[in-house]
Protein backbone atom coordinates (compact mmCIF):
# COMPACT_ATOMS: atom_id res chain seq x y z
CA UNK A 1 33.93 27.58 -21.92
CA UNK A 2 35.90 25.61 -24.12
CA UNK A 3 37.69 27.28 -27.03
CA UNK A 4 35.22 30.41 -26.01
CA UNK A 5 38.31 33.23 -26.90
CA UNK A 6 38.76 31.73 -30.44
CA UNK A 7 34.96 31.40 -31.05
CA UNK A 8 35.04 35.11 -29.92
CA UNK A 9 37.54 36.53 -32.35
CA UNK A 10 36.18 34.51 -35.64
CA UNK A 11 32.27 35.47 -34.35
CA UNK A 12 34.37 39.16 -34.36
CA UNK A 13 35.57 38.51 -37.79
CA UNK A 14 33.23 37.22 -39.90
CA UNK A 15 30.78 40.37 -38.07
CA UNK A 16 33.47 42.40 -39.94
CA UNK A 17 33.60 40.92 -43.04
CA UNK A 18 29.33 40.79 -42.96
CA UNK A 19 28.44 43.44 -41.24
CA UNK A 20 24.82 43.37 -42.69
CA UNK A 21 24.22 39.27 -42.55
CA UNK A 22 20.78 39.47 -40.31
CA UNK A 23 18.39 39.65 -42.25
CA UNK A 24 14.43 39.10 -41.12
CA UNK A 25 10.87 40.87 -40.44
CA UNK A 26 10.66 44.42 -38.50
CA UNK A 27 9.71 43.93 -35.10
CA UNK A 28 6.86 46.21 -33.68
CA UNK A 29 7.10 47.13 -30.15
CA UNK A 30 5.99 50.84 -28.88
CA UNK A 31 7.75 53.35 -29.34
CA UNK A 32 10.21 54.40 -26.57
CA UNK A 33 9.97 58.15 -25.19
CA UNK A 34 13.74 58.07 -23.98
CA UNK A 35 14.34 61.57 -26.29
CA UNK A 36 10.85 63.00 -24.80
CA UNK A 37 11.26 66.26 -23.30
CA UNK A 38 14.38 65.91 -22.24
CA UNK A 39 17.76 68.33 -23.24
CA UNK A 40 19.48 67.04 -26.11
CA UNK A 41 23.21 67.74 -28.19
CA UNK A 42 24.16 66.73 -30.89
CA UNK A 43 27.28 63.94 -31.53
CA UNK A 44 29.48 62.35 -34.53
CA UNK A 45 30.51 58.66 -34.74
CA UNK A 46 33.25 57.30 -36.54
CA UNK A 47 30.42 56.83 -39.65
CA UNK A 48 29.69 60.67 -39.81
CA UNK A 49 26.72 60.51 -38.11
CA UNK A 50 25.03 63.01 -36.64
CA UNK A 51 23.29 61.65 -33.64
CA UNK A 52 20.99 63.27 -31.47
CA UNK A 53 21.15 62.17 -27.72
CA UNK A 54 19.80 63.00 -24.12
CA UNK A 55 22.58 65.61 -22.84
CA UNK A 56 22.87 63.52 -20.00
CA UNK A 57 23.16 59.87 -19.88
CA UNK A 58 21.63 57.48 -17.20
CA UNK A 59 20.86 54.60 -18.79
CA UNK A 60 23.45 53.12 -21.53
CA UNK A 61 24.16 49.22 -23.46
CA UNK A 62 26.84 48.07 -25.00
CA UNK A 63 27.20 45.66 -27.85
CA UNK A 64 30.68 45.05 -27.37
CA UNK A 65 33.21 43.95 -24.95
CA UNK A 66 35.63 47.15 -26.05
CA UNK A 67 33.02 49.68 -25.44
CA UNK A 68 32.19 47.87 -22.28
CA UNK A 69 35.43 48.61 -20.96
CA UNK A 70 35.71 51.79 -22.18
CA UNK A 71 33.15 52.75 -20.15
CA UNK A 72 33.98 51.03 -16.97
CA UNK A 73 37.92 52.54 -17.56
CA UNK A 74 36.23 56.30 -17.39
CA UNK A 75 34.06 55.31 -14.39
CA UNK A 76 30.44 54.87 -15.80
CA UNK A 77 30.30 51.30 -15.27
CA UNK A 78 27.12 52.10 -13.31
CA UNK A 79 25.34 53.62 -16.19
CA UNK A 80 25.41 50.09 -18.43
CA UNK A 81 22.18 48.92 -18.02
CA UNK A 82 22.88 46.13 -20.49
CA UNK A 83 26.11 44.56 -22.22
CA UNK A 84 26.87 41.21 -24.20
CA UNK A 85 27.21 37.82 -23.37
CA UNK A 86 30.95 38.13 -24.66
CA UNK A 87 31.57 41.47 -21.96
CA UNK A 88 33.75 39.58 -19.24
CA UNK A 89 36.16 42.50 -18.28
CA UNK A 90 35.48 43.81 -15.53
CA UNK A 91 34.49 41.43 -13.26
CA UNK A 92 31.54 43.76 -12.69
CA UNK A 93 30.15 43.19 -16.05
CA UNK A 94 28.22 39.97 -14.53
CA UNK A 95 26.36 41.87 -12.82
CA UNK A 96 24.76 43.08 -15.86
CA UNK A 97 21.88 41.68 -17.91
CA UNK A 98 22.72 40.49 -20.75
CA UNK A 99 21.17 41.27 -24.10
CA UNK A 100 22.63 38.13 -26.28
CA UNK A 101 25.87 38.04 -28.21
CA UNK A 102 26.94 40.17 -30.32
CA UNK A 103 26.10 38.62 -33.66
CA UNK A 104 22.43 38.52 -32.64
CA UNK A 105 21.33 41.07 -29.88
CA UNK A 106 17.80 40.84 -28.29
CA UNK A 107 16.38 43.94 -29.27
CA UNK A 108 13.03 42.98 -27.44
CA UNK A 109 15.50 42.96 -24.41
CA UNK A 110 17.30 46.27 -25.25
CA UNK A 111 14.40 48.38 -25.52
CA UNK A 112 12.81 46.82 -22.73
CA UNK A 113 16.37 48.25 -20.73
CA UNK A 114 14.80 51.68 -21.89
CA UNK A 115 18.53 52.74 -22.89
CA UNK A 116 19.19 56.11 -23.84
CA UNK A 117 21.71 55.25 -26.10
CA UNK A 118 23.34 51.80 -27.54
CA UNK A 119 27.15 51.79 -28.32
CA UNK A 120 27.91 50.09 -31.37
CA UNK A 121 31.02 48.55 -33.15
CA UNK A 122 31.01 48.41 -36.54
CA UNK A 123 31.36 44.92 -36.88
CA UNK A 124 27.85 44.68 -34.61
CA UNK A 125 26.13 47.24 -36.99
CA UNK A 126 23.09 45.21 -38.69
CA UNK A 127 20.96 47.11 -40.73
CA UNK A 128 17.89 45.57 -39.64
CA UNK A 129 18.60 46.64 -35.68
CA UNK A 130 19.83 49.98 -35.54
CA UNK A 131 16.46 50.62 -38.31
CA UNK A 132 14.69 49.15 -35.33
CA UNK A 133 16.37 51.34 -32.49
CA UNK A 134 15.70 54.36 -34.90
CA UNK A 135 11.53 53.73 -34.89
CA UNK A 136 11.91 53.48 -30.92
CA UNK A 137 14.06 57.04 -30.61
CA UNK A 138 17.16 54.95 -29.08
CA UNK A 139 20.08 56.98 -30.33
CA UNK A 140 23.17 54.49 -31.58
CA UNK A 141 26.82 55.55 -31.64
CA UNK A 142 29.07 53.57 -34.21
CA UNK A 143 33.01 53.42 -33.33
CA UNK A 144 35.48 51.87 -35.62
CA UNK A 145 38.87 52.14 -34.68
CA UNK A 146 41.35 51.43 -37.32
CA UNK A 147 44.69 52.84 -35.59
CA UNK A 148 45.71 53.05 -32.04
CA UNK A 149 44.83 57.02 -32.62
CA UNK A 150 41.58 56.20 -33.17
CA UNK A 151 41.34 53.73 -30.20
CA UNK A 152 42.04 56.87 -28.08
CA UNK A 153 39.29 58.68 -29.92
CA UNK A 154 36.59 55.92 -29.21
CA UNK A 155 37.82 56.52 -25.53
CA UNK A 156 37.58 60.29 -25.58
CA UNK A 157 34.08 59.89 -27.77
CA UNK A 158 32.76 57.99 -24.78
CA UNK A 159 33.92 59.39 -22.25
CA UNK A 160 32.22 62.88 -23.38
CA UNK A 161 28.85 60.79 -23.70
CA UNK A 162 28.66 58.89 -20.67
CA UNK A 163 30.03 62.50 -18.95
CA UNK A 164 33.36 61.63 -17.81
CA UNK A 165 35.28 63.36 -20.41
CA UNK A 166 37.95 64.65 -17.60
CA UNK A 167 38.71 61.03 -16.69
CA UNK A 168 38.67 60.58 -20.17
CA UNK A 169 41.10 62.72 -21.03
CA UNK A 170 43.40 61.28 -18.32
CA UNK A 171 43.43 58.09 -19.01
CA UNK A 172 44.45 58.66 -22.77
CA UNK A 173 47.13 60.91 -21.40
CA UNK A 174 48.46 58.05 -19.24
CA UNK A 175 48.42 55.58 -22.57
CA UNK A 176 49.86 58.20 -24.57
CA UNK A 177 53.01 58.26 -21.91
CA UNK A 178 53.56 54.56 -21.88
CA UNK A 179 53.31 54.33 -25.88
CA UNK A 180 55.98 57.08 -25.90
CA UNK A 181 58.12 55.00 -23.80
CA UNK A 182 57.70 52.03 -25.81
CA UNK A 183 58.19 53.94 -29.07
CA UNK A 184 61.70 55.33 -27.52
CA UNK A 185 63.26 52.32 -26.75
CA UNK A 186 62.47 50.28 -30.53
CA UNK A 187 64.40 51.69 -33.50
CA UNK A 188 62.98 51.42 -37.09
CA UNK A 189 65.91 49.91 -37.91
CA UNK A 190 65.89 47.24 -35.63
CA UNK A 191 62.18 46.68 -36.71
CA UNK A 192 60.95 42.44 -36.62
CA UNK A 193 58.64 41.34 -39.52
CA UNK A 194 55.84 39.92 -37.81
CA UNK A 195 53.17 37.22 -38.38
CA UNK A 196 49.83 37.68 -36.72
CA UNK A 197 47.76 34.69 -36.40
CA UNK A 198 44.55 34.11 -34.80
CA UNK A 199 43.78 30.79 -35.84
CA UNK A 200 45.63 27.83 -36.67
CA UNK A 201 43.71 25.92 -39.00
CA UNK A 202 42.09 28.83 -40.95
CA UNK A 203 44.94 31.57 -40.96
CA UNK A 204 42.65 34.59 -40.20
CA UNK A 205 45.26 37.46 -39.59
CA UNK A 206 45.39 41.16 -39.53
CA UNK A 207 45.56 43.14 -42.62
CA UNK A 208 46.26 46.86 -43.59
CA UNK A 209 42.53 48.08 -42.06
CA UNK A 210 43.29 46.53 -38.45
CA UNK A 211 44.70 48.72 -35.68
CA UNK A 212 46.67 46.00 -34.98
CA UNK A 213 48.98 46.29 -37.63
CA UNK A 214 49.72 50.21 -36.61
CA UNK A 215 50.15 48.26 -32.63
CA UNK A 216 52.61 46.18 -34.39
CA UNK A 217 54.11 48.69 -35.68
CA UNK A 218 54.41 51.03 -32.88
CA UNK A 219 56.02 48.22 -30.78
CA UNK A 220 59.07 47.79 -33.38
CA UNK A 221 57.76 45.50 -36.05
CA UNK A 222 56.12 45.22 -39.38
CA UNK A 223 53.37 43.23 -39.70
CA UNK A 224 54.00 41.05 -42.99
CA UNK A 225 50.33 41.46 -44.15
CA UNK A 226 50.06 44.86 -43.22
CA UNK A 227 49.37 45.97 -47.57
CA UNK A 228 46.83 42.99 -47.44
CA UNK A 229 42.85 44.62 -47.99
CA UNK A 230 40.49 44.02 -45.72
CA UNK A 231 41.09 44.64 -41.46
CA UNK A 232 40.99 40.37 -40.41
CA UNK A 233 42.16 38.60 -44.28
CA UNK A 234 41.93 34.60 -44.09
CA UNK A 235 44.94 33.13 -46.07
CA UNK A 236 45.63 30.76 -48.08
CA UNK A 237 48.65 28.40 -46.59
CA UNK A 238 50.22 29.18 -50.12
CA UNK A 239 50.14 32.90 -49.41
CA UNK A 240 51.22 31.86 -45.86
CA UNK A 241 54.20 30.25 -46.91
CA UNK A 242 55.56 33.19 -49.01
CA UNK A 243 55.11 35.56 -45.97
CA UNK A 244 58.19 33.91 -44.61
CA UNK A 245 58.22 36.09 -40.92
CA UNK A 246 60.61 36.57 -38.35
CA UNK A 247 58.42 36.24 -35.29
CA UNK A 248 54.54 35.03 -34.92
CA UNK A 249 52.25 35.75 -32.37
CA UNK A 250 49.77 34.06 -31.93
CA UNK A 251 46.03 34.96 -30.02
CA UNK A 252 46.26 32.41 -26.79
CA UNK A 253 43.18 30.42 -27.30
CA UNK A 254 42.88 26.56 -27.19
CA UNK A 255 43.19 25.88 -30.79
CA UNK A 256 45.81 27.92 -31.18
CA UNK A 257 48.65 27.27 -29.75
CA UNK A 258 51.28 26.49 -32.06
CA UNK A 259 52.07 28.41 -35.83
CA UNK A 260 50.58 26.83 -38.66
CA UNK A 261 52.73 23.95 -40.82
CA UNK A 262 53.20 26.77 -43.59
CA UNK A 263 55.59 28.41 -40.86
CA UNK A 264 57.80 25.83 -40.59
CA UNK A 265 60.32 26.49 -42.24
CA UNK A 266 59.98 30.12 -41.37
CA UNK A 267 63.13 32.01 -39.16
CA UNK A 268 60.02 32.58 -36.05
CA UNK A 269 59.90 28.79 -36.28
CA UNK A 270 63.50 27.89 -36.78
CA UNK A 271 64.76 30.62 -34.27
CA UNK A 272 61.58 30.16 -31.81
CA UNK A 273 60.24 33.52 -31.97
CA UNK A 274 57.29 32.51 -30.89
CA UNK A 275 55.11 34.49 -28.45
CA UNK A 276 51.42 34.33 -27.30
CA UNK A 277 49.11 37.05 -26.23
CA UNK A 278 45.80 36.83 -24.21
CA UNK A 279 43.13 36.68 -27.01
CA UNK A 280 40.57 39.54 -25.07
CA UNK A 281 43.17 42.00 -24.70
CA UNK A 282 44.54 41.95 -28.09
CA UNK A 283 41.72 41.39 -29.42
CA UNK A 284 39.58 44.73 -28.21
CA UNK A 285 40.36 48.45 -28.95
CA UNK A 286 39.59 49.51 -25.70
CA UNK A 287 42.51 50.63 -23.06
CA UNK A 288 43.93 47.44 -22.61
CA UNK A 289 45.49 47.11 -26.00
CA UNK A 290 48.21 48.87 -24.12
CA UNK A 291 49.29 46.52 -22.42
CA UNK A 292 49.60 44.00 -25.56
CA UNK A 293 51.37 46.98 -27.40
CA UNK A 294 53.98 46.67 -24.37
CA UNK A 295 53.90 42.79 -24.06
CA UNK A 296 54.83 42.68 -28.32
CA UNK A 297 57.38 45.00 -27.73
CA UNK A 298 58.98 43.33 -24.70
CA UNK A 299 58.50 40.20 -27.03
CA UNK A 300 60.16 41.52 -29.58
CA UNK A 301 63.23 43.63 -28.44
CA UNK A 302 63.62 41.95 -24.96
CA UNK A 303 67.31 43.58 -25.05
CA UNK A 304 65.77 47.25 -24.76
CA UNK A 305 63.53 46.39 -22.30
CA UNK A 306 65.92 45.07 -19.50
């Protein structure tokens, strides 16, 4: 679908920056008896909420392509009974209904999926739905990963709910080993100031609440908005052209393909440190962001990496 990666990111963006935009009547449907009878415990999210849920889990959706991976990385790909219209990784994911985007998920479809639980990002938490999947007994987990730490405690979170907390724990053992090596070979001296940009025409970037500014960091550079408020800032080409960065990367997506004019005079532009990442993997806190931490870093210190 044309320009579908870019439309994915901004739709991610603006979720962030409105996390509460739907707004519109309670629907009434009957109540769901997922929590009947059955054994429950007790887990937090990443909003400090205590959330009550079956103590084992059959039947789960997803309302975001990081979580969908997540689970499908610890082997409970089988347990999604339900995932996004933007959840294209793994290929498997086709194979599973699909409950709208994630701006505006069909909850008449979700219940009707008789989930156990719905995983959440932040940036897909509507006030409105998660009031609706309270009056059916669905229990919702919130993540919101704001450092690649955090990323591996979204992975160890679900992995203890979908029951695969062993495999779990492996795989953020293995990521842990291949950030080390990364983190070895890149000197803080040596560090590259960095530009990220996810749009051409409307300069959405990273700011100091994205975990992509600590990935940046991690892989031996500095992300030049990494004091800037907010996780995904838009700026202004003025602020732009002060920022004055060393190397840009930009999300590979259609319409964004080359730095914007307020680069131009920039030392990425004059010295062509220009790299591209795939726009899915950067873009979702799930394990794959591994690989774009070692891409960046190959990117940035090819030298070390030879």
């Amino acid at each position: 679908m044309k320009n579908f990666k870019l439309k994915y990111f901004v739709t991610t963006i603006w979720l962030i920056v409105f996390g509460l935009i739907l707004a519109g009547c309670r629907i009434e449907i009957p109540k769901s008896d997922n929590l009947t009878n059955a054994p429950t415990r007790e887990i937090t999210d990443d909003l400090g909420r205590r959330v009550q849920i079956p103590a084992q889990i059959k039947r789960a959706v997803s309302l975001a392509p990081n979580l969908t991976e997540i689970v499908f990385s610890v082997g409970a790909g089988d347990k999604l009974v339900g995932v996004t219209s933007f959840c294209n990784y793994p290929q498997e994911t086709q194979k599973i209904p699909k409950i709208g985007d994630t701006i505006s998920p069909n909850i008449e479809t979700i219940i009707a999926l008789k989930p156990q639980i719905v995983l959440v990002s932040t940036s897909s938490q509507i006030e409105n739905f998660t009031k609706t999947l309270d009056a059916q007994n669905i229990a919702y987990f919130v993540t919101n990963p704001q450092t690649l730490d955090d990323i591996y405690k979204s992975i160890h979170q679900i992995g203890d709910i979908v029951g695969k907390k062993e495999k779990a724990d492996e795989i953020v053992g293995t990521l842990k080993k291949r950030v080390a090596d990364v983190e070895a070979r890149t000197n803080a001296a040596d560090d590259v100031r960095v530009f990220m940009q996810f749009s051409k025409d409307s300069l959405f970037t990273i700011g100091k609440d994205s975990y992509m500014t600590d990935l940046i960091n991690r892989a031996g550079g500095i992300s030049v908005t990494k004091d800037v408020v907010t996780a995904y800032p838009q700026l202004s080409k003025e602020t732009a052209l002060a920022l004055n960065p060393e190397a840009i990367i930009l999300s590979d997506s259609e319409d964004n393909q080359s730095p914007n004019d307020a680069f131009k005079n920039s030392p990425a532009v004059k010295n062509n440190k220009i790299f591209k990442i795939n726009a899915d993997i950067i873009s979702r806190p799930a394990p794959r962001i591994i690989d774009a931490l070692e891409q960046i870093a190959k990117s940035l210190h090819p030298k070390s990496f030879e």
